[in-house]
C-alpha atoms as a PDB file:
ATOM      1  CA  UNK A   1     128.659  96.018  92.676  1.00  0.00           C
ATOM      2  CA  UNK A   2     125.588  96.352  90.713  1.00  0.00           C
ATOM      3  CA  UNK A   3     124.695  92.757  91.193  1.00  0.00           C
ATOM      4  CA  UNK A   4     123.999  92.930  94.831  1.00  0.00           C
ATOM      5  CA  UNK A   5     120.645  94.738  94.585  1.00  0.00           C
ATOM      6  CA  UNK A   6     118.813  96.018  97.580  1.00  0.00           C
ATOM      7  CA  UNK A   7     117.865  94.493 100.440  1.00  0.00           C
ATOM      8  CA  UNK A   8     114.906  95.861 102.701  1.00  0.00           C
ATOM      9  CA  UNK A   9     114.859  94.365 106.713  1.00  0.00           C
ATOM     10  CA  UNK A  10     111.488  94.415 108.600  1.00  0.00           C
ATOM     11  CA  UNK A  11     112.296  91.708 110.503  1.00  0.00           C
ATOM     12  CA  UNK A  12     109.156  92.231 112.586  1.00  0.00           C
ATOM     13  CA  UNK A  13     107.125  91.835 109.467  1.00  0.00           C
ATOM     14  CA  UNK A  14     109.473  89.327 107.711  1.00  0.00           C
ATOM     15  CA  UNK A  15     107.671  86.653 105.881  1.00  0.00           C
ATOM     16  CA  UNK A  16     108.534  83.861 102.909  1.00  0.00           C
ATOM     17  CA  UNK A  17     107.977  84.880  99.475  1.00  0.00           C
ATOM     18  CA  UNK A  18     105.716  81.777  98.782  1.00  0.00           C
ATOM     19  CA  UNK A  19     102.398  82.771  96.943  1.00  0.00           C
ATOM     20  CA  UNK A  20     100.506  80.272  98.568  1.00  0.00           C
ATOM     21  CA  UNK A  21     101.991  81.481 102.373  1.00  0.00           C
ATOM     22  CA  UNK A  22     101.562  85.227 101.223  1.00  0.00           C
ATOM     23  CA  UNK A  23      97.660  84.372 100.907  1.00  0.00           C
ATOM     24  CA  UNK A  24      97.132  83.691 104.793  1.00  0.00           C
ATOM     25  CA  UNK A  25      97.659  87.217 105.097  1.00  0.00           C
ATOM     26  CA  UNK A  26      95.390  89.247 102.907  1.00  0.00           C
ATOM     27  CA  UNK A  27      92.829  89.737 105.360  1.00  0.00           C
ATOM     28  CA  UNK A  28      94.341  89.884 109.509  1.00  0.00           C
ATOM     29  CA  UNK A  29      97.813  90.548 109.313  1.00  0.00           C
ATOM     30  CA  UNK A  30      99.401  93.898 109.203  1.00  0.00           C
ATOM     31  CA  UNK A  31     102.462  93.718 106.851  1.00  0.00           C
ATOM     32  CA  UNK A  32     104.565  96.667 106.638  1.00  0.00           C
ATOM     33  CA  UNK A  33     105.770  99.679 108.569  1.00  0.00           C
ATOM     34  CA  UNK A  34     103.048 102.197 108.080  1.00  0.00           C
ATOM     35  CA  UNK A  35     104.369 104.803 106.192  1.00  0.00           C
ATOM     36  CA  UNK A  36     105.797 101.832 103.797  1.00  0.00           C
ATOM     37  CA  UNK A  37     102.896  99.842 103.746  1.00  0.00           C
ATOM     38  CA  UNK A  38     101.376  99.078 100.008  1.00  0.00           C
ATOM     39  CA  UNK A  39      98.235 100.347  99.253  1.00  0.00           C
ATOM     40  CA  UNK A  40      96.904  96.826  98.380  1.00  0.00           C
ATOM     41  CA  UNK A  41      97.783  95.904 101.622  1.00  0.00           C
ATOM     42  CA  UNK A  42      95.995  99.099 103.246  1.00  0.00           C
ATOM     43  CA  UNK A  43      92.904  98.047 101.336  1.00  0.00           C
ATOM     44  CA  UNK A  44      93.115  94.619 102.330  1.00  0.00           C
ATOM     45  CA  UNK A  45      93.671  93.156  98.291  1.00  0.00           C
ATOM     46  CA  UNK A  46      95.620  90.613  97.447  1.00  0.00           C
ATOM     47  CA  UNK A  47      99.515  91.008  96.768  1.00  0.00           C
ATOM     48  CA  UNK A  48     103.107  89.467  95.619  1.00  0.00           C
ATOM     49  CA  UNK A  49     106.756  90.490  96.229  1.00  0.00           C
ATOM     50  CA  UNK A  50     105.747  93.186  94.386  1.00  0.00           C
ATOM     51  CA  UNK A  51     104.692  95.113  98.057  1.00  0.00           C
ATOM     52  CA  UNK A  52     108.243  95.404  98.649  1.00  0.00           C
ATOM     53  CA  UNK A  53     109.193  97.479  95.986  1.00  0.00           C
ATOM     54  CA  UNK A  54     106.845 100.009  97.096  1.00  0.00           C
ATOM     55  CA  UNK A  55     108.554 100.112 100.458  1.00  0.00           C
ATOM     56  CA  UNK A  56     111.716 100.775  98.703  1.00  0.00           C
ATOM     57  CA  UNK A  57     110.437 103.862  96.617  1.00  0.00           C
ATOM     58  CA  UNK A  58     108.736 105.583 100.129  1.00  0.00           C
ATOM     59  CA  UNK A  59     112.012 104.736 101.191  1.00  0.00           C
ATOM     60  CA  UNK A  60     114.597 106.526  98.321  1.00  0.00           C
ATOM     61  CA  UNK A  61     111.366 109.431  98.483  1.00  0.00           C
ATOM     62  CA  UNK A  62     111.379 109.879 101.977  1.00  0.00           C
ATOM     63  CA  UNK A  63     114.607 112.514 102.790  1.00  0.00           C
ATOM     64  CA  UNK A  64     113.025 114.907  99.805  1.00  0.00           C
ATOM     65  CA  UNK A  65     109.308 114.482 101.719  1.00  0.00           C
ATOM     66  CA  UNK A  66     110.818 114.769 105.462  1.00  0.00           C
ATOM     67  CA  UNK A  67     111.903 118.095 104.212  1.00  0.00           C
ATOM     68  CA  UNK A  68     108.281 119.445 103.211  1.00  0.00           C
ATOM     69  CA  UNK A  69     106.539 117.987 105.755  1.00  0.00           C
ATOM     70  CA  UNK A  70     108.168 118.358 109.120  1.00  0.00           C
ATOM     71  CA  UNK A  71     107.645 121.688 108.628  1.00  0.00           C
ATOM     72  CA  UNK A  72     104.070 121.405 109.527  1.00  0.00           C
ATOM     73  CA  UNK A  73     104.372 118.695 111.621  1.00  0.00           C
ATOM     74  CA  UNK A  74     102.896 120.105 114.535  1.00  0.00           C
ATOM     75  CA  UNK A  75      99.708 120.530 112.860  1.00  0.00           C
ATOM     76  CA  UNK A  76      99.256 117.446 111.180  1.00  0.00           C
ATOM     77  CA  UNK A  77      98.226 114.627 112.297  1.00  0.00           C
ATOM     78  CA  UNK A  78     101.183 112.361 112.344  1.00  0.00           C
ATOM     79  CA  UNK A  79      99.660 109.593 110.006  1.00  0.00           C
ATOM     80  CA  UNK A  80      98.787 112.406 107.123  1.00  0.00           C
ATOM     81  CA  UNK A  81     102.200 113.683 106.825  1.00  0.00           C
ATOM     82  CA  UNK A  82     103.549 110.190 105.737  1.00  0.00           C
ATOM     83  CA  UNK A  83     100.545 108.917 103.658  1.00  0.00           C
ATOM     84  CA  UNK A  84     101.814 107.836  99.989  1.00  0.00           C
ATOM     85  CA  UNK A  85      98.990 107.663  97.509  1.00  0.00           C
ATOM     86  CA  UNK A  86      99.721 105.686  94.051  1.00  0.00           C
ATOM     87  CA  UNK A  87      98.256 107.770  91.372  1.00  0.00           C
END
């Protein structure tokens, strides 16, 4: 059904998607797996709801990446092979 949408679980990470609650974390809380995590919250800028939708393209990207990069794997460092840059 093509109203159900998508639904991403981090329940270790799970906040409210109040603004004002969202704002407590910009500067000492690490939201987001790593190889999901926004690059405004890597950088430590402020951000919305909008964070998850980032998750959810490394996410639909990731079996076409795994591919091309677990064949090096053993030579990279473990972070490199799942950094996402937004160009």
């Amino acid at each position: 059904d093509i109203n159900q949408g998508i639904k991403v679980i981090d329940f270790g990470n799970a906040i409210h998607c109040v603004y004002d609650e969202l704002a407590l974390y910009y500067d000492d809380y690490e939201l987001q797996t790593i190889v999901y995590r926004a690059p405004e919250v890597i950088c430590g800028l402020p951000f919305g709801t909008e964070i998850d939708l980032w998750s959810v393209g490394c996410i639909l990207a990731e079996p076409e990446l795994v591919c091309q990069t677990h064949q090096d794997r053993d030579s990279l460092d473990p972070l490199q092979s799942s950094t996402f840059v937004a160009v």
